[in-house]
PDB file of N, CA and C in Angstrom:
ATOM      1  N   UNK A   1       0.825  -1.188   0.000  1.00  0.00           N
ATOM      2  CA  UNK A   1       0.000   0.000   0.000  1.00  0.00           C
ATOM      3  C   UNK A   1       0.870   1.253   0.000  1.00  0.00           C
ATOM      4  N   UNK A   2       1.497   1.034   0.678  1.00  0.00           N
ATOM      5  CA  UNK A   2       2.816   2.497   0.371  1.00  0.00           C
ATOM      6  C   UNK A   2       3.803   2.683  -0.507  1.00  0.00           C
ATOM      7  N   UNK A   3       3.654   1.665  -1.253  1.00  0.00           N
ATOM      8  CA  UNK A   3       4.575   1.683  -2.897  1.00  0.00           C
ATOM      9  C   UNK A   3       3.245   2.650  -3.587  1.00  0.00           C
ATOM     10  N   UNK A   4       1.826   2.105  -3.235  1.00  0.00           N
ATOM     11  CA  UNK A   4       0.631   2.682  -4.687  1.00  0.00           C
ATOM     12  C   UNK A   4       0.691   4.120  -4.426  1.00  0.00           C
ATOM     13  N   UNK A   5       0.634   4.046  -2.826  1.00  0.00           N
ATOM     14  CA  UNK A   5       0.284   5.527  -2.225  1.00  0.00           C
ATOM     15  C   UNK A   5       0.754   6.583  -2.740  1.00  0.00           C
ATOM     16  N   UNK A   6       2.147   5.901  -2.660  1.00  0.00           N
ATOM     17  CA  UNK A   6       3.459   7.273  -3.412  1.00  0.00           C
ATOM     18  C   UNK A   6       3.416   7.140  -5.188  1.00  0.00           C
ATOM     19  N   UNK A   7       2.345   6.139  -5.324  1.00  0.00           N
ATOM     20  CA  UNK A   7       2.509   6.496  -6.940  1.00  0.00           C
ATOM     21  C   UNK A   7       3.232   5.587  -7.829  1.00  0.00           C
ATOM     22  N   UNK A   8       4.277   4.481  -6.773  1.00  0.00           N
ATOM     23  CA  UNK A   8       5.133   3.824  -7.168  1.00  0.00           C
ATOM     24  C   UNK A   8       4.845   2.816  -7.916  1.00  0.00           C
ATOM     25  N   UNK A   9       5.690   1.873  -8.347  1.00  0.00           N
ATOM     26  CA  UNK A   9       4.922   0.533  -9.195  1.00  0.00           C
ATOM     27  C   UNK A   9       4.987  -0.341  -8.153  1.00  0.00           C
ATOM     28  N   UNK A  10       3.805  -1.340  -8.323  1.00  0.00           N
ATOM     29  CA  UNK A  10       3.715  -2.624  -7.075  1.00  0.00           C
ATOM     30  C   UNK A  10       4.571  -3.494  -7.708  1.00  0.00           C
ATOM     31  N   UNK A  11       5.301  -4.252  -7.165  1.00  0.00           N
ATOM     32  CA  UNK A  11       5.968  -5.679  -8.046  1.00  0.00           C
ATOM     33  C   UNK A  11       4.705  -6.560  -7.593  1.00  0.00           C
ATOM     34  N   UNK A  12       4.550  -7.352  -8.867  1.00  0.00           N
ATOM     35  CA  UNK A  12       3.447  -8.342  -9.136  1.00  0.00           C
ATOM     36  C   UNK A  12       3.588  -9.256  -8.134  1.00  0.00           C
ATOM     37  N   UNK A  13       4.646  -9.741  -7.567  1.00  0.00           N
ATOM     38  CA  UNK A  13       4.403 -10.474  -6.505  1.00  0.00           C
ATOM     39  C   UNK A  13       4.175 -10.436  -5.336  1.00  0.00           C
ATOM     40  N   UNK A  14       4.538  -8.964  -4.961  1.00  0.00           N
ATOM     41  CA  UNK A  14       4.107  -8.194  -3.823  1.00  0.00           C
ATOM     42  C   UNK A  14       2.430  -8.223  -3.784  1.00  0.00           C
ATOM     43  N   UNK A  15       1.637  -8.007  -4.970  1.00  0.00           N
ATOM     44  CA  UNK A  15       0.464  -7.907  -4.919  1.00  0.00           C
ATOM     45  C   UNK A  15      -0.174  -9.208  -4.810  1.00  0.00           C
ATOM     46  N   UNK A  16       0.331 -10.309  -5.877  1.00  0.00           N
ATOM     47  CA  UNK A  16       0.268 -11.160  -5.150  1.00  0.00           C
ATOM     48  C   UNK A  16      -0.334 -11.745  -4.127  1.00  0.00           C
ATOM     49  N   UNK A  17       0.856 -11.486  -3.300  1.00  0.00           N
ATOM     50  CA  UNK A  17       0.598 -11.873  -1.799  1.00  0.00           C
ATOM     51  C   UNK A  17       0.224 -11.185  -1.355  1.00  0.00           C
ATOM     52  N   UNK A  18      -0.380 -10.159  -1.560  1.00  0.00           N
ATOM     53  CA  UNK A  18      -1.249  -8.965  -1.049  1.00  0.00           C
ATOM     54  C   UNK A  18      -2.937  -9.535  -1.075  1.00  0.00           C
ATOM     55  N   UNK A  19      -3.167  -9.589  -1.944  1.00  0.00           N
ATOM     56  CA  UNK A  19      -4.463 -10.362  -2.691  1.00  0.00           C
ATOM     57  C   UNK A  19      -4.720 -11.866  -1.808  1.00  0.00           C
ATOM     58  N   UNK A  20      -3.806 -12.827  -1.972  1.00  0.00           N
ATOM     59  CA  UNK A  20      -3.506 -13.868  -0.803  1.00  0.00           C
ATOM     60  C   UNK A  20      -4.079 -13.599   0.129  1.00  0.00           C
ATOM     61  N   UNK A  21      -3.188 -12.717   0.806  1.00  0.00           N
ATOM     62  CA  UNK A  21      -3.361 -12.451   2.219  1.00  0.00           C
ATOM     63  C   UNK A  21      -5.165 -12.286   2.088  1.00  0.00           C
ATOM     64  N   UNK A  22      -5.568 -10.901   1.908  1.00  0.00           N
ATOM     65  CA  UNK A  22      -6.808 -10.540   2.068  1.00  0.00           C
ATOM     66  C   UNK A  22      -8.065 -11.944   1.317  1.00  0.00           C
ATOM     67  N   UNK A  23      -7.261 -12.502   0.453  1.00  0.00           N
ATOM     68  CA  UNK A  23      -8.600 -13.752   0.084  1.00  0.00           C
ATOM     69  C   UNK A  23      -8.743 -14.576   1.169  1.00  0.00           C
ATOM     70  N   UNK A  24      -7.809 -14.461   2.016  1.00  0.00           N
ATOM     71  CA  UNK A  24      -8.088 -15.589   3.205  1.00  0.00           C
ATOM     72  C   UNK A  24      -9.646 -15.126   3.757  1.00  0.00           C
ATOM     73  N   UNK A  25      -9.770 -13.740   3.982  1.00  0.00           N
ATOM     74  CA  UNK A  25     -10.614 -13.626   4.920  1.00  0.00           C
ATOM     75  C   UNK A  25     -12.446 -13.992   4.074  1.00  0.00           C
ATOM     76  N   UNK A  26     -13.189 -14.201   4.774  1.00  0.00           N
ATOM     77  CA  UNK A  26     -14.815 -14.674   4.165  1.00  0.00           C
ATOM     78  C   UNK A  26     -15.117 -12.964   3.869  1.00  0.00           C
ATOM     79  N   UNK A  27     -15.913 -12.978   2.481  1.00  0.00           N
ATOM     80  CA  UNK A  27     -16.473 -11.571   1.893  1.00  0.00           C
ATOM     81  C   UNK A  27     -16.648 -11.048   3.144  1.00  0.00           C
ATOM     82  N   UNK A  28     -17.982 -11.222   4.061  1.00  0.00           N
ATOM     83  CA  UNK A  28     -18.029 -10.875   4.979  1.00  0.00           C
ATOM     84  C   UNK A  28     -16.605  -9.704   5.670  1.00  0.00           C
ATOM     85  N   UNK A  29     -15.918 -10.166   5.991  1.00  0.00           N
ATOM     86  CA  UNK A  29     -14.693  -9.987   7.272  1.00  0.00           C
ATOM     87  C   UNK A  29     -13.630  -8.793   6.321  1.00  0.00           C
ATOM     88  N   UNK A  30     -13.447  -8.914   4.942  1.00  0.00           N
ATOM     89  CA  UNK A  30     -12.180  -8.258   4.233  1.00  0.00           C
ATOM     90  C   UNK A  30     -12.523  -6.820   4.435  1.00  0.00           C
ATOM     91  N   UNK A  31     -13.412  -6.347   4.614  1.00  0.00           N
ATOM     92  CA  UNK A  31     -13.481  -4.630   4.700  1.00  0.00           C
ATOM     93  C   UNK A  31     -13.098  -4.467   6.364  1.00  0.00           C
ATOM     94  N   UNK A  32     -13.639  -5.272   6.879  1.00  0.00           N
ATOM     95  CA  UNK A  32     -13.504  -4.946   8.562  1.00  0.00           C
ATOM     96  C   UNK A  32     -11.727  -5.503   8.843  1.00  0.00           C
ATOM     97  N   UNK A  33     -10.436  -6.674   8.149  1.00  0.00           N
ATOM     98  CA  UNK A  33      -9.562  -6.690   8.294  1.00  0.00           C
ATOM     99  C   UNK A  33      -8.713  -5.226   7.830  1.00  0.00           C
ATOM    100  N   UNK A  34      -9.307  -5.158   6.704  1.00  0.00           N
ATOM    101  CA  UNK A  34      -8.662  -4.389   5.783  1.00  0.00           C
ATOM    102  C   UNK A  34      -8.157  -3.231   6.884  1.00  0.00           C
ATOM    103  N   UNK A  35      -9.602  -2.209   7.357  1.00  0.00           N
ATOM    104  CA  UNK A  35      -9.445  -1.671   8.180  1.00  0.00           C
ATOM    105  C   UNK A  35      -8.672  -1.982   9.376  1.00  0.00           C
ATOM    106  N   UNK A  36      -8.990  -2.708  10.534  1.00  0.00           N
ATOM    107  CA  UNK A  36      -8.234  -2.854  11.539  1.00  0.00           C
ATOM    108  C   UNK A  36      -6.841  -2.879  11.062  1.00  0.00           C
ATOM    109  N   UNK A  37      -6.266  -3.611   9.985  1.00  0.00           N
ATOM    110  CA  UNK A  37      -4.916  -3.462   9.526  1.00  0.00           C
ATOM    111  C   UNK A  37      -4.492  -1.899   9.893  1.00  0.00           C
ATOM    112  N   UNK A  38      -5.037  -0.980   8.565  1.00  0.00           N
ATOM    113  CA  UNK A  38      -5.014   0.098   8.735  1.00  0.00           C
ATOM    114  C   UNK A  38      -4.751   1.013  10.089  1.00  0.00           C
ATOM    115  N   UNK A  39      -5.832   0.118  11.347  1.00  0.00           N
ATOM    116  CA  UNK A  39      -5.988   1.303  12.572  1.00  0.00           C
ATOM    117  C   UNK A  39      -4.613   0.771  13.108  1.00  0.00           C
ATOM    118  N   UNK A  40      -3.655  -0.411  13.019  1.00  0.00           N
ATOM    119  CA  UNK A  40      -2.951  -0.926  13.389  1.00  0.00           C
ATOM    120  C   UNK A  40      -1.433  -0.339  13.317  1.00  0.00           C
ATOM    121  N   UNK A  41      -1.619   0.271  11.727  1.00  0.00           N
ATOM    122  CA  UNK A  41      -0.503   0.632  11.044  1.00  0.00           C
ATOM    123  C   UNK A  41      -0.074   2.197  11.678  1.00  0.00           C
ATOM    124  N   UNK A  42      -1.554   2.836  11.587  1.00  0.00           N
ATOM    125  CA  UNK A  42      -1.507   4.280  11.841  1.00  0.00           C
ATOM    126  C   UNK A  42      -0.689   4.243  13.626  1.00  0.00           C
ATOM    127  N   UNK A  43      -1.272   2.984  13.976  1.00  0.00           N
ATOM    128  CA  UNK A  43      -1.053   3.179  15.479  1.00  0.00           C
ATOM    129  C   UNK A  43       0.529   3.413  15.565  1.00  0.00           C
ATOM    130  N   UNK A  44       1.238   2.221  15.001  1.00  0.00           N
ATOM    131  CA  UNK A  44       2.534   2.182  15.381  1.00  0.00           C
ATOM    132  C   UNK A  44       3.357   3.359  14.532  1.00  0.00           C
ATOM    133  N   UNK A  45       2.307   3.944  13.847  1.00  0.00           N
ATOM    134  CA  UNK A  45       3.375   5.075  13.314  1.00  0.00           C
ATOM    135  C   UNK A  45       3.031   6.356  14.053  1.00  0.00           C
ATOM    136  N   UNK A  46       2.340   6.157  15.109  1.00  0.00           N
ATOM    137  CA  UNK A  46       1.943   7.015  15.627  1.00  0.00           C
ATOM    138  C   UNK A  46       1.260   8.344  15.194  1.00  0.00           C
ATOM    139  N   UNK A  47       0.298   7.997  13.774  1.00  0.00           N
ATOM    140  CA  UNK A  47      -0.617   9.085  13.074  1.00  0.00           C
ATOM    141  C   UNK A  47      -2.063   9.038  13.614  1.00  0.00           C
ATOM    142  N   UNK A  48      -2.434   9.974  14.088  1.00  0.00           N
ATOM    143  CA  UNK A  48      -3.631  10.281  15.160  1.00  0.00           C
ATOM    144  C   UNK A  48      -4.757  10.485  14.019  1.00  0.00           C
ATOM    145  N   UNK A  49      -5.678   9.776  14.773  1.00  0.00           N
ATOM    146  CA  UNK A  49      -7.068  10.037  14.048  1.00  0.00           C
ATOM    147  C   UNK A  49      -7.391  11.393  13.563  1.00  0.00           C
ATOM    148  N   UNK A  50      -8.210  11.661  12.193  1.00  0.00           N
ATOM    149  CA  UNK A  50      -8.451  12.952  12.455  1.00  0.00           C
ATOM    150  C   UNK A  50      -7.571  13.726  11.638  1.00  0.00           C
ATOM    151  N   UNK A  51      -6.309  13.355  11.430  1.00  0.00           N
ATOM    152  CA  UNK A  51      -5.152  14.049  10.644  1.00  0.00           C
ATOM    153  C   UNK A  51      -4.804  13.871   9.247  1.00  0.00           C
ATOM    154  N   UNK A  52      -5.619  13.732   8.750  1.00  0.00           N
ATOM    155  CA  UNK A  52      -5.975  13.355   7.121  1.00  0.00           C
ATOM    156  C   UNK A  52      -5.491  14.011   6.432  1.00  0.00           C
ATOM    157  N   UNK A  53      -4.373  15.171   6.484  1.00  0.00           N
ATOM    158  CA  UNK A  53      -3.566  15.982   5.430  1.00  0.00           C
ATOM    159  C   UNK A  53      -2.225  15.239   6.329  1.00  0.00           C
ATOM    160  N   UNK A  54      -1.747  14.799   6.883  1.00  0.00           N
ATOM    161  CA  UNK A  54      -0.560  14.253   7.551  1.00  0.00           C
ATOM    162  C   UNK A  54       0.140  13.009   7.147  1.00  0.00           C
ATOM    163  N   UNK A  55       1.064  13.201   6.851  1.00  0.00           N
ATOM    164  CA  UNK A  55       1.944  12.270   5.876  1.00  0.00           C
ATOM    165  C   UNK A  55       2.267  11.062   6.322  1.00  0.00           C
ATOM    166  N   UNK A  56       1.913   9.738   6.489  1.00  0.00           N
ATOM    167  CA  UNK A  56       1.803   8.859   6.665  1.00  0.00           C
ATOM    168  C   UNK A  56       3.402   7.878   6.107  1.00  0.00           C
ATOM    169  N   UNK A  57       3.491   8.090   5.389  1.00  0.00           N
ATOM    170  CA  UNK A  57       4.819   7.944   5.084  1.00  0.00           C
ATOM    171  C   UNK A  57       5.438   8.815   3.938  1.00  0.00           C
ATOM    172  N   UNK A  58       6.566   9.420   4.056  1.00  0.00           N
ATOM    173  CA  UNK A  58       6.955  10.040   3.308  1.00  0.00           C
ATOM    174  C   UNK A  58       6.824  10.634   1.698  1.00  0.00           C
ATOM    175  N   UNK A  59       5.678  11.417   1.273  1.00  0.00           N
ATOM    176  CA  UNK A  59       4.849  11.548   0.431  1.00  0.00           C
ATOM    177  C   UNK A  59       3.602  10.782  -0.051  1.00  0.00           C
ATOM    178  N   UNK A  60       3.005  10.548   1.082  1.00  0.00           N
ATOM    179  CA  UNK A  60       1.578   9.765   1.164  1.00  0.00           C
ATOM    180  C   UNK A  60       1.163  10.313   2.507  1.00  0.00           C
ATOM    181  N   UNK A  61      -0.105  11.181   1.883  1.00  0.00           N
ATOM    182  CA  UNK A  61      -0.689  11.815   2.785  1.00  0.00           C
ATOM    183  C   UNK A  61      -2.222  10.362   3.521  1.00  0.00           C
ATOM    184  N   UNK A  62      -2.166  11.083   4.598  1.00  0.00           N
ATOM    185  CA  UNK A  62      -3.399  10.037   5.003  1.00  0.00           C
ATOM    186  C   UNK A  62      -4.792   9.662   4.401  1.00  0.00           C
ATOM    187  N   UNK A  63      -5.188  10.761   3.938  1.00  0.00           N
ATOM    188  CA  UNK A  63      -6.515  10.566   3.159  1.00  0.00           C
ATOM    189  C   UNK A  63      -6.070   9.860   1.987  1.00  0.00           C
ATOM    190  N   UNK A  64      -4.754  10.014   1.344  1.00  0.00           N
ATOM    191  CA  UNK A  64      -4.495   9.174   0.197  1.00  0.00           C
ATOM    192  C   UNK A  64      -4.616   7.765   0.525  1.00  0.00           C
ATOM    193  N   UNK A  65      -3.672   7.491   1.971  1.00  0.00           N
ATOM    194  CA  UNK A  65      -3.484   5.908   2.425  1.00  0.00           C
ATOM    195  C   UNK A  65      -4.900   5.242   1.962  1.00  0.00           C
ATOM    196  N   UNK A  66      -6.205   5.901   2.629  1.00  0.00           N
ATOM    197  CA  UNK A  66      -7.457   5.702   2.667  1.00  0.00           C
ATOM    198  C   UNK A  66      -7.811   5.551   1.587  1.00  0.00           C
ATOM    199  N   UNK A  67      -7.621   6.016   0.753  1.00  0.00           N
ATOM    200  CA  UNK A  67      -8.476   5.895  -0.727  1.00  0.00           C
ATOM    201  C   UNK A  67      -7.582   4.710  -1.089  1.00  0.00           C
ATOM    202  N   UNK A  68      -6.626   4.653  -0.885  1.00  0.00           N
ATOM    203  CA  UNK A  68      -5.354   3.404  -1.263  1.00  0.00           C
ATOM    204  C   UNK A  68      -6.551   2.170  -0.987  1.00  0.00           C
ATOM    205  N   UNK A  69      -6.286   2.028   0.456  1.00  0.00           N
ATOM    206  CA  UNK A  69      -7.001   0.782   0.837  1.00  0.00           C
ATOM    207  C   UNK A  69      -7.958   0.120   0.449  1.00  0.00           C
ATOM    208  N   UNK A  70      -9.496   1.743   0.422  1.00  0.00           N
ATOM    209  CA  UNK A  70     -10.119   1.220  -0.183  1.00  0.00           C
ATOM    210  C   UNK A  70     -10.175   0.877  -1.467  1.00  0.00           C
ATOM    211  N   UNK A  71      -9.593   0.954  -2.444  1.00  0.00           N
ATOM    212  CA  UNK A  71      -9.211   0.025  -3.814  1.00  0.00           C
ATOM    213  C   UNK A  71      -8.467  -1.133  -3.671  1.00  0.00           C
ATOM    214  N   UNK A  72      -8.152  -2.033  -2.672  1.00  0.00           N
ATOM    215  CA  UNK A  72      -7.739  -3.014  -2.063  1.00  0.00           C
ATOM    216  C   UNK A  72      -8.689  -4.403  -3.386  1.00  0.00           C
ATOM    217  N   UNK A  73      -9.736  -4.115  -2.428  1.00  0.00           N
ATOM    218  CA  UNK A  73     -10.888  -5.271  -3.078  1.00  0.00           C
ATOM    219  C   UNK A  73     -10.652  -5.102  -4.453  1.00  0.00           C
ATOM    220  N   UNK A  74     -10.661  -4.201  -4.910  1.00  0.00           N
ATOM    221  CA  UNK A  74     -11.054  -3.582  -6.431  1.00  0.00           C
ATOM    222  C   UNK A  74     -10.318  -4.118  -7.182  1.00  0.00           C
ATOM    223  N   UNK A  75      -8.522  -4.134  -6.879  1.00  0.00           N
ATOM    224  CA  UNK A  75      -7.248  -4.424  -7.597  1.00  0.00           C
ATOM    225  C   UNK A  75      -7.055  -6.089  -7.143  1.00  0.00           C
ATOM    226  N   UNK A  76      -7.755  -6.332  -6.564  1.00  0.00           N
ATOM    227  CA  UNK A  76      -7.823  -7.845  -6.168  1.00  0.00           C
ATOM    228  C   UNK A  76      -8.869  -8.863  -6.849  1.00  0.00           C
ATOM    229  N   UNK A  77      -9.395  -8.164  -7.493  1.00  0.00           N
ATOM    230  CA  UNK A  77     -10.869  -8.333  -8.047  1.00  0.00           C
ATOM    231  C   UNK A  77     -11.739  -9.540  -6.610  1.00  0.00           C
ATOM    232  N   UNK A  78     -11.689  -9.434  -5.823  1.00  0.00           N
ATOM    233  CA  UNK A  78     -12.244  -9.936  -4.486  1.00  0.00           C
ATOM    234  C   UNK A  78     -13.834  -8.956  -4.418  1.00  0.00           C
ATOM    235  N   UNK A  79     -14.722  -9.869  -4.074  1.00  0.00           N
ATOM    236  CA  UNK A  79     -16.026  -9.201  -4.152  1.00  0.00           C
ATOM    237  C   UNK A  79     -16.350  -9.311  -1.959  1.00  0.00           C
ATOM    238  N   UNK A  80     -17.137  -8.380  -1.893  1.00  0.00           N
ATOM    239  CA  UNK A  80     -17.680  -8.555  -0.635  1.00  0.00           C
ATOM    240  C   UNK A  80     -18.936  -8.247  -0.668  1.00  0.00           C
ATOM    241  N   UNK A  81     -19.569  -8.698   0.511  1.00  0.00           N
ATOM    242  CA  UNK A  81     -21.086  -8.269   0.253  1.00  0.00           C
ATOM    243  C   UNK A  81     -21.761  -7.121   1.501  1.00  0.00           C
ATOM    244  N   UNK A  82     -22.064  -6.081   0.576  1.00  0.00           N
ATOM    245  CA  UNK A  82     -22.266  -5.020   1.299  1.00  0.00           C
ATOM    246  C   UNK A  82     -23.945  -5.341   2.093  1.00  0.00           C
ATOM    247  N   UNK A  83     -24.880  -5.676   1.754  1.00  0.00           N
ATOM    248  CA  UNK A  83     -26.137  -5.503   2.378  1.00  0.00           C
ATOM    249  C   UNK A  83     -26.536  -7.284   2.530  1.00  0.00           C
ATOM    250  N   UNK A  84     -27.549  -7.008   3.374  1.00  0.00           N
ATOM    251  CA  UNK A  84     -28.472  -8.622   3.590  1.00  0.00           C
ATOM    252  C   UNK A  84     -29.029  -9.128   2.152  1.00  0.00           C
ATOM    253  N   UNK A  85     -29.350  -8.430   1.332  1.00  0.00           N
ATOM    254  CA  UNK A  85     -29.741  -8.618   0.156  1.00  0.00           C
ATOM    255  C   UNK A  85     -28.941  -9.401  -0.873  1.00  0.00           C
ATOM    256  N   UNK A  86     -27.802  -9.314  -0.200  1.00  0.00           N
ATOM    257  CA  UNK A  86     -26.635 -10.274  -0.948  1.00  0.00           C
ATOM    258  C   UNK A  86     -25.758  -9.506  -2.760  1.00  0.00           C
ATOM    259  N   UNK A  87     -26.476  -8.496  -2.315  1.00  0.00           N
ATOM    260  CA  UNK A  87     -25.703  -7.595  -3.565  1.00  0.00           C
ATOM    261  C   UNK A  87     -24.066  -7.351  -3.029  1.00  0.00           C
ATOM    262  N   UNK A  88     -23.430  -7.386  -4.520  1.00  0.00           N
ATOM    263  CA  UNK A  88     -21.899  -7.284  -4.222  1.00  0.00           C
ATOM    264  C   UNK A  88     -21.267  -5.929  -4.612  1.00  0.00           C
ATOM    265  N   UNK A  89     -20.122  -5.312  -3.780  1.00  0.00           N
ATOM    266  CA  UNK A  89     -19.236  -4.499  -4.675  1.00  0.00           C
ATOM    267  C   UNK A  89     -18.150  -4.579  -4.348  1.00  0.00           C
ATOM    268  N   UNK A  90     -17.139  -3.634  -4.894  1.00  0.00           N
ATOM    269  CA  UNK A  90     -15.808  -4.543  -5.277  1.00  0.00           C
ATOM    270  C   UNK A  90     -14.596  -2.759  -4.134  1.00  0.00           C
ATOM    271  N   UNK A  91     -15.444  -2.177  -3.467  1.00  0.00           N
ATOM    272  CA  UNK A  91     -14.899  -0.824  -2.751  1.00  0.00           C
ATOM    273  C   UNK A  91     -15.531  -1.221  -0.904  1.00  0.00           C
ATOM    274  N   UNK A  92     -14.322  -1.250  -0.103  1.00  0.00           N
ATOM    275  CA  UNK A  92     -14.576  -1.006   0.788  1.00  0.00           C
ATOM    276  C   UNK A  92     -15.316   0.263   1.379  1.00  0.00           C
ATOM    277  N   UNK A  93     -16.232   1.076   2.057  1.00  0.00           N
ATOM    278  CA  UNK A  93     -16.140   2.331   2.471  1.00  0.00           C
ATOM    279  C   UNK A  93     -16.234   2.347   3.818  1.00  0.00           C
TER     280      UNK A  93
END
């Protein structure tokens, strides 16, 4: 996520196992990992809620990280299911 953030190229195998990783979880669960990852990351870098122009890593601002993530599913082509109705989309929010 901090190679896309900054704009960079992903190596295919990085994504990969990026995609991996997150197919483990049931449609259900991948927006709610996705996130906690996220609250996890911010934690140990010590970026405070709330600070969404604040650089997350060195030319990746936070609101970018966010939009990063959520295209997670999207670039994974991984579907989740947003409502009881069982309709799918492919964007965390």
């Amino acid at each position: 996520m901090k190679l896309q953030c900054m704009g960079a190229p992903v190596p295919e195998a990085v994504l990969r196992n990026c995609c991996q990783q997150v197919a483990k979880y049931t449609d259900w669960c991948r927006c709610r990992a996705i996130s906690s990852m996220m609250i996890d990351m911010y934690r140990e870098l010590g970026v405070q809620k709330g600070h969404a122009a604040r650089e997350v890593f060195l030319g990746c601002r936070r609101n970018v990280m966010e939009v990063t993530a959520e295209s997670v599913l999207a670039v994974c082509r991984l579907p989740i299911i947003i409502d009881a109705g069982g309709q799918q989309a492919y964007v965390c929010t």
